[in-house]
PDB file of N, CA and C in Angstrom:
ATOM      1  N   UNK A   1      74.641 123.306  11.105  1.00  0.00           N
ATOM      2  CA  UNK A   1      75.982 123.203  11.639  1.00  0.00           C
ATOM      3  C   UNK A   1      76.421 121.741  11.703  1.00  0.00           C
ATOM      4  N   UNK A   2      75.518 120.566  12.130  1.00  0.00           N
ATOM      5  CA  UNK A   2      75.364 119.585  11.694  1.00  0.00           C
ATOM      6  C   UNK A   2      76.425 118.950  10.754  1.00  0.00           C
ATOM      7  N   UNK A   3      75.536 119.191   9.623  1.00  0.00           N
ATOM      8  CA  UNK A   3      76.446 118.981   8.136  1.00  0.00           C
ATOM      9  C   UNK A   3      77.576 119.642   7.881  1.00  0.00           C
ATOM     10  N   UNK A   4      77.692 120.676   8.805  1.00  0.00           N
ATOM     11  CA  UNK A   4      79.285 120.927   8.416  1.00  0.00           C
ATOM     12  C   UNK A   4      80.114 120.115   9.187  1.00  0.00           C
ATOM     13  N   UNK A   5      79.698 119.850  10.360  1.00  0.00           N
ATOM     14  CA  UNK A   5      80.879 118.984  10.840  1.00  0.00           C
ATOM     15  C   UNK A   5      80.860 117.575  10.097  1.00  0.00           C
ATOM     16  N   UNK A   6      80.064 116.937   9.984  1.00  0.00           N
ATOM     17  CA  UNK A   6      80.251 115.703   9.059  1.00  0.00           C
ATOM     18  C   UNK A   6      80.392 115.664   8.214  1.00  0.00           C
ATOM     19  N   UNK A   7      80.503 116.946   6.623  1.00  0.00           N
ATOM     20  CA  UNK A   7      81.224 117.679   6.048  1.00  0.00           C
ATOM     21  C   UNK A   7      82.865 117.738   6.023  1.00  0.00           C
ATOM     22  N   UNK A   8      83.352 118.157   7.129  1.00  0.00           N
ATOM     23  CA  UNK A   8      84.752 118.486   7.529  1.00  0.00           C
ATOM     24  C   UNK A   8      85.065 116.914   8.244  1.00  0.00           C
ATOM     25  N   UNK A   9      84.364 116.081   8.537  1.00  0.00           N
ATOM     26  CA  UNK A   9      84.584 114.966   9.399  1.00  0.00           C
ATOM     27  C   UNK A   9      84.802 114.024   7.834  1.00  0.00           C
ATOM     28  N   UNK A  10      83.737 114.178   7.030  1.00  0.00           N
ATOM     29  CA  UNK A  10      84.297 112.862   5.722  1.00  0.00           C
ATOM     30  C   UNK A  10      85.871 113.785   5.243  1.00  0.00           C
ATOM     31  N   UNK A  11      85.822 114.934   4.987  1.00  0.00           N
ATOM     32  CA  UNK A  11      87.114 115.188   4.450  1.00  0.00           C
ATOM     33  C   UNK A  11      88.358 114.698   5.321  1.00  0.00           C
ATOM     34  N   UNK A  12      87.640 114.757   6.623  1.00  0.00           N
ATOM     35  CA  UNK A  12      89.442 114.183   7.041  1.00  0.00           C
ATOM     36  C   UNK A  12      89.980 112.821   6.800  1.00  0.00           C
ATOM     37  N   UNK A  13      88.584 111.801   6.537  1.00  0.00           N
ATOM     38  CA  UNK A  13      88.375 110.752   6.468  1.00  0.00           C
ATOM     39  C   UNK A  13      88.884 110.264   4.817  1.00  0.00           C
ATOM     40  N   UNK A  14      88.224 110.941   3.952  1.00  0.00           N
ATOM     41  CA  UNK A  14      88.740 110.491   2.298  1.00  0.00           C
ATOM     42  C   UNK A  14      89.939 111.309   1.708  1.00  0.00           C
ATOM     43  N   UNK A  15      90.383 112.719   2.619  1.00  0.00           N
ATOM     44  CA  UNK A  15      91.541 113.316   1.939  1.00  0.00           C
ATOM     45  C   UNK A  15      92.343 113.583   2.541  1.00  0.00           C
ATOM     46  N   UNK A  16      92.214 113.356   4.033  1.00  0.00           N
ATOM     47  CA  UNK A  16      93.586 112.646   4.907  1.00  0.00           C
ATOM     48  C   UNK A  16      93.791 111.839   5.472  1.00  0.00           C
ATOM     49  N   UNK A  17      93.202 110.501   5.489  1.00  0.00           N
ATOM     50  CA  UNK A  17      93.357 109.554   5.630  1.00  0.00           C
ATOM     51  C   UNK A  17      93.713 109.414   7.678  1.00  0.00           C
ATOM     52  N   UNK A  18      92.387 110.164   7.908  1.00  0.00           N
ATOM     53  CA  UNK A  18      92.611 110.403   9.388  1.00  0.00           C
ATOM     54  C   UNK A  18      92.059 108.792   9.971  1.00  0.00           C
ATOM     55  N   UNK A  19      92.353 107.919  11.018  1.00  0.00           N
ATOM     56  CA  UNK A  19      91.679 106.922  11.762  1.00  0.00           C
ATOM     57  C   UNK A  19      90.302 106.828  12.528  1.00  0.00           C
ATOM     58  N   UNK A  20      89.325 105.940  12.084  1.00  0.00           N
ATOM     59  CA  UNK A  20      88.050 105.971  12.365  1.00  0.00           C
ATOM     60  C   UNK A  20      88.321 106.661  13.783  1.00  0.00           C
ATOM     61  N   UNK A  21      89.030 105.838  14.962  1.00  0.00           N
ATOM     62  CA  UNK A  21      89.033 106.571  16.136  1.00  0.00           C
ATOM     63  C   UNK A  21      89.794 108.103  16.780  1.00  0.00           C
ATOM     64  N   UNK A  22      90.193 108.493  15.415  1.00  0.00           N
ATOM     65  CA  UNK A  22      90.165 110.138  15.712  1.00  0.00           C
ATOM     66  C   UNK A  22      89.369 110.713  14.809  1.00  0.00           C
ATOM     67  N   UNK A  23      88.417 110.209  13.900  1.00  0.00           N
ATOM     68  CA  UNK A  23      87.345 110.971  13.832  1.00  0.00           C
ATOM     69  C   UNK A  23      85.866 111.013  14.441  1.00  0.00           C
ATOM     70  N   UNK A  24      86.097 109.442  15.513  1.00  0.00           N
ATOM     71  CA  UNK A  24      85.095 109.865  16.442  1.00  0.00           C
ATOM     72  C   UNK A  24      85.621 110.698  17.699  1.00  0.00           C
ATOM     73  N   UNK A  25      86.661 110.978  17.823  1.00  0.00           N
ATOM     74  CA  UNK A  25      87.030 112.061  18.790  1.00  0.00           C
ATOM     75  C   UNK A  25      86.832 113.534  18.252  1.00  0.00           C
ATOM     76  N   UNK A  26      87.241 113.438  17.357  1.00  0.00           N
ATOM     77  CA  UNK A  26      86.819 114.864  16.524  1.00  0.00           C
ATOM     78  C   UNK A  26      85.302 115.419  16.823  1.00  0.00           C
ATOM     79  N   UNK A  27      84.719 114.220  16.400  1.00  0.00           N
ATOM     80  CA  UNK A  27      83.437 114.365  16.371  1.00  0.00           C
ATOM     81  C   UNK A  27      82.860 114.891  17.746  1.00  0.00           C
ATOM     82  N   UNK A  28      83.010 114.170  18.929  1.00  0.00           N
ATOM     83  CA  UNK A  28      83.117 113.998  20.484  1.00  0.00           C
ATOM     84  C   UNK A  28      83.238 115.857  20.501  1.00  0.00           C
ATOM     85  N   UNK A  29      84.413 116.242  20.092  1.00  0.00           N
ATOM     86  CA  UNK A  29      84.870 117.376  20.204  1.00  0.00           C
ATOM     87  C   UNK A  29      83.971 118.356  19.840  1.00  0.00           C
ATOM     88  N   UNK A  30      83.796 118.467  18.593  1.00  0.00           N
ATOM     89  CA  UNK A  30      82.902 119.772  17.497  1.00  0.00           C
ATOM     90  C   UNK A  30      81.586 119.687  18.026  1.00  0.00           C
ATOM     91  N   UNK A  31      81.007 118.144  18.576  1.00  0.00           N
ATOM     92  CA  UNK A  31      79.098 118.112  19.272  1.00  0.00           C
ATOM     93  C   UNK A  31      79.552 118.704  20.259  1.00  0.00           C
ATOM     94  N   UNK A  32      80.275 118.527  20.936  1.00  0.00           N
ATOM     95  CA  UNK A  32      80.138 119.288  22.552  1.00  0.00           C
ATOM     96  C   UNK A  32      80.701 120.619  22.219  1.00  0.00           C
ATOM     97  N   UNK A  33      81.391 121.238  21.492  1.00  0.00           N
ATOM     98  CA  UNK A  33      81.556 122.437  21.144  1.00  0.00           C
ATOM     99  C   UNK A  33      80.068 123.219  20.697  1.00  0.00           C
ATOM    100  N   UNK A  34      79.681 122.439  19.736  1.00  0.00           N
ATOM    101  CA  UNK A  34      77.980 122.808  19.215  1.00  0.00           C
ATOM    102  C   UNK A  34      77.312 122.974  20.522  1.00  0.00           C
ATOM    103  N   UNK A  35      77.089 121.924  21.135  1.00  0.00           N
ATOM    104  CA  UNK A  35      76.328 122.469  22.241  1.00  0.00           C
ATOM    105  C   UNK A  35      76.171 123.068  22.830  1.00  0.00           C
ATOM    106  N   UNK A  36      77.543 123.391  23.714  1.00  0.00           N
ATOM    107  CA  UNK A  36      78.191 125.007  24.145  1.00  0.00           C
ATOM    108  C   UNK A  36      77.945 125.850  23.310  1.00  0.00           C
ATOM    109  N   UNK A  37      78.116 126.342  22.537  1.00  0.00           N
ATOM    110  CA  UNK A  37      77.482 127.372  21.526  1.00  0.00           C
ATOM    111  C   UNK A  37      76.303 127.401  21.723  1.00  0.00           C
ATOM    112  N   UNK A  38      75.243 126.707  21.644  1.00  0.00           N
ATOM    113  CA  UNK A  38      73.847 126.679  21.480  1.00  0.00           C
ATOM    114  C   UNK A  38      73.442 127.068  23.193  1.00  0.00           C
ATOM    115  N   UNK A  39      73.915 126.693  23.449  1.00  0.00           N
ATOM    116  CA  UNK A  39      73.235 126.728  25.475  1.00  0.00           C
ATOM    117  C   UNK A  39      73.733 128.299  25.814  1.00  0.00           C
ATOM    118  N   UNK A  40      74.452 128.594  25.144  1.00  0.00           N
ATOM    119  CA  UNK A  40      75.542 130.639  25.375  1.00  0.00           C
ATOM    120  C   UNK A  40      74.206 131.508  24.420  1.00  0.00           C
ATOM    121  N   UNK A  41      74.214 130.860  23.482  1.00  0.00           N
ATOM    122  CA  UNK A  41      73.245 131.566  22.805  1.00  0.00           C
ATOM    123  C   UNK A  41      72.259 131.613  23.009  1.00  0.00           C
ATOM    124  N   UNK A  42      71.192 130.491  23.412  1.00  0.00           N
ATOM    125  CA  UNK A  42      69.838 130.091  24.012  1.00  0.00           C
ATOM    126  C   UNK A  42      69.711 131.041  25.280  1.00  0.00           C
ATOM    127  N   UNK A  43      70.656 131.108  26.218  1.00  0.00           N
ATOM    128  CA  UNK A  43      70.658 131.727  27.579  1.00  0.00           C
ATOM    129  C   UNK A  43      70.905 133.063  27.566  1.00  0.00           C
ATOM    130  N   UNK A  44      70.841 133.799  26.337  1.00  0.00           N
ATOM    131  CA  UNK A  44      71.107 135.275  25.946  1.00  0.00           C
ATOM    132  C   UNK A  44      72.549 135.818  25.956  1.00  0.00           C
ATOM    133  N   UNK A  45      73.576 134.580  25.560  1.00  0.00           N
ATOM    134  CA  UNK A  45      74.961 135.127  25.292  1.00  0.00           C
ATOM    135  C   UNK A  45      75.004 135.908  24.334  1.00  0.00           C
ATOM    136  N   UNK A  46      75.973 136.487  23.989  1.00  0.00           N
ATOM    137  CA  UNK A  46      76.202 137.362  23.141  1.00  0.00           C
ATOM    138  C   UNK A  46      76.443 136.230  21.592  1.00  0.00           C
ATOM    139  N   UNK A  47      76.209 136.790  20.312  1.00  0.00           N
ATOM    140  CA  UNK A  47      76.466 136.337  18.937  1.00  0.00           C
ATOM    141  C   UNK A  47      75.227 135.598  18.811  1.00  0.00           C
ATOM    142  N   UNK A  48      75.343 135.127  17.504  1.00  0.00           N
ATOM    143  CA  UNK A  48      74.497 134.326  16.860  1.00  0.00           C
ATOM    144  C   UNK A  48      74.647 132.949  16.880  1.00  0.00           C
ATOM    145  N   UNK A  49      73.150 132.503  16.812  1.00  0.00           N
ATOM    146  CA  UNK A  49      72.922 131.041  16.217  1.00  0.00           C
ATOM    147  C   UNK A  49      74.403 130.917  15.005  1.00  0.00           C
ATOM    148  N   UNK A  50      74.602 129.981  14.878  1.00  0.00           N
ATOM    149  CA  UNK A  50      75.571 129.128  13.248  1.00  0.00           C
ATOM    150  C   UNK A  50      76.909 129.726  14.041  1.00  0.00           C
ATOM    151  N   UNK A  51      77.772 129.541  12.702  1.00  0.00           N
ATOM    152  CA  UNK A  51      79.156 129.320  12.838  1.00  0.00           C
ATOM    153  C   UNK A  51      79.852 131.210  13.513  1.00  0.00           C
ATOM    154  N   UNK A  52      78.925 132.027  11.913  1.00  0.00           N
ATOM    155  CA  UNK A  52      79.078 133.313  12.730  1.00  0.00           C
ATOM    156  C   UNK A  52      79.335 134.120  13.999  1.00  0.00           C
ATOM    157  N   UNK A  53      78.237 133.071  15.051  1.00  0.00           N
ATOM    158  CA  UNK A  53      78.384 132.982  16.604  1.00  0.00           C
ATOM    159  C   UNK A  53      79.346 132.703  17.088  1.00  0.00           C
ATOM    160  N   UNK A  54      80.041 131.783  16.495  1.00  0.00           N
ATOM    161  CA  UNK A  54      81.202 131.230  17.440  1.00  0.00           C
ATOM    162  C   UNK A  54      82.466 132.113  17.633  1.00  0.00           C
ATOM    163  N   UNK A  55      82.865 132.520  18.360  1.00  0.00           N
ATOM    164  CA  UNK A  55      83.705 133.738  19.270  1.00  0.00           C
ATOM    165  C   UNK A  55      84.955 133.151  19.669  1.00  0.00           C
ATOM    166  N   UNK A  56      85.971 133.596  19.776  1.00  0.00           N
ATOM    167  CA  UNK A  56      86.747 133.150  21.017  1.00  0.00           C
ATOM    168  C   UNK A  56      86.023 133.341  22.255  1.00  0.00           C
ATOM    169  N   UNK A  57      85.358 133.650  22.640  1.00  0.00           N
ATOM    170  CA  UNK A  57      84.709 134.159  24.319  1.00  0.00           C
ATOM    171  C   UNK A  57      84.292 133.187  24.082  1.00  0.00           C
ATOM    172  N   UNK A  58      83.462 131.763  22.825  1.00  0.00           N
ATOM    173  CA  UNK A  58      82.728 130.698  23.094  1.00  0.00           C
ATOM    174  C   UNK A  58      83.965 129.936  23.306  1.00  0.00           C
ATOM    175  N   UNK A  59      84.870 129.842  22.632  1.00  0.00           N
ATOM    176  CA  UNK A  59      85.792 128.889  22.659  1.00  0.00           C
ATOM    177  C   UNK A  59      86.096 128.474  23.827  1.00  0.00           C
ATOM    178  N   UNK A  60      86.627 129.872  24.282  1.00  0.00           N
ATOM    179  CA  UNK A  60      87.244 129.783  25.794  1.00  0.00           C
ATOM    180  C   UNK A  60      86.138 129.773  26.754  1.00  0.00           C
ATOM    181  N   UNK A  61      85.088 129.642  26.944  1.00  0.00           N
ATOM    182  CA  UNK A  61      83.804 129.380  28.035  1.00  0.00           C
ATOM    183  C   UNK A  61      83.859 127.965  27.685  1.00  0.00           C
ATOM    184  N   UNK A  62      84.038 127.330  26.299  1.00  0.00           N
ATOM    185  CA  UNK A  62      84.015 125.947  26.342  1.00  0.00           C
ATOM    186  C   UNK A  62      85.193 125.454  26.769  1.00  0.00           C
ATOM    187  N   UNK A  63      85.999 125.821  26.812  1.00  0.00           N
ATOM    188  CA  UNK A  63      87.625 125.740  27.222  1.00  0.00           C
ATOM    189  C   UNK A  63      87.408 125.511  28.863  1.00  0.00           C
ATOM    190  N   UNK A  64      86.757 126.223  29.276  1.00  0.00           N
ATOM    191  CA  UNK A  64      86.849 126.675  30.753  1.00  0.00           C
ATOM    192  C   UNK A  64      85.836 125.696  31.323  1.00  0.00           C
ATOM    193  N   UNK A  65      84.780 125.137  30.709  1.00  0.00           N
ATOM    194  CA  UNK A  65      83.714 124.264  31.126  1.00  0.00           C
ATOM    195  C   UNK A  65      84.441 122.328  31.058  1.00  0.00           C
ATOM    196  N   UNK A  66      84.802 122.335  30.131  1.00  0.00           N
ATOM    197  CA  UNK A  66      86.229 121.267  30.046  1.00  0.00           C
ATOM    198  C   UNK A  66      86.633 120.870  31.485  1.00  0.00           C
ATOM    199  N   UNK A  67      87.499 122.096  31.509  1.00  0.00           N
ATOM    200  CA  UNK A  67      88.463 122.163  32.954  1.00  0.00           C
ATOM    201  C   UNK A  67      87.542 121.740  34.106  1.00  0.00           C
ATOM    202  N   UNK A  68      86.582 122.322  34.128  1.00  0.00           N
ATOM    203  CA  UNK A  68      85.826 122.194  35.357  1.00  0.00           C
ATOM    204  C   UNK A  68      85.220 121.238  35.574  1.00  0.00           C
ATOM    205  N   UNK A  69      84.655 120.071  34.662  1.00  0.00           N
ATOM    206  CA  UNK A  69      84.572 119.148  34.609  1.00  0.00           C
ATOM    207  C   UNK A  69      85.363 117.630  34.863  1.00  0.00           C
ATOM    208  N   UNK A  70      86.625 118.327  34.691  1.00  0.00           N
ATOM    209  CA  UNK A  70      87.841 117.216  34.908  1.00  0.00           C
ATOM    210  C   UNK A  70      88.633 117.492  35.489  1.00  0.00           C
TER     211      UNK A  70
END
């Protein structure tokens, strides 16, 4: 999952001409998204390991963990 985000992170970089400092926010974004995914799944959430896993129910638990934090 890794390589896909730094994958999708050079494309924004060589074919849209996105700014180093919004693709380290990007980045900021998709690891802590990964992680959330991985800690739902590790702890017997529902879906799979990889991209397959990722749900709206992850989205929004990461959505909701955000909030609660700030």
């Amino acid at each position: 999952m890794e390589q896909d985000i730094s994958r999708f992170l050079e494309h924004l970089q060589r074919d849209k001409g996105f700014s180093p400092n919004t693709l380290v926010a990007y980045r900021n974004d998709l690891d802590q998204l990964l992680t959330h995914h991985r800690s739902v799944a590790t702890n017997g959430g529902a879906g799979a390991a990889g991209w397959a896993g990722v749900t709206v129910e992850t989205v929004n638990g990461y959505f909701r963990d955000l909030k609660e934090r700030h």
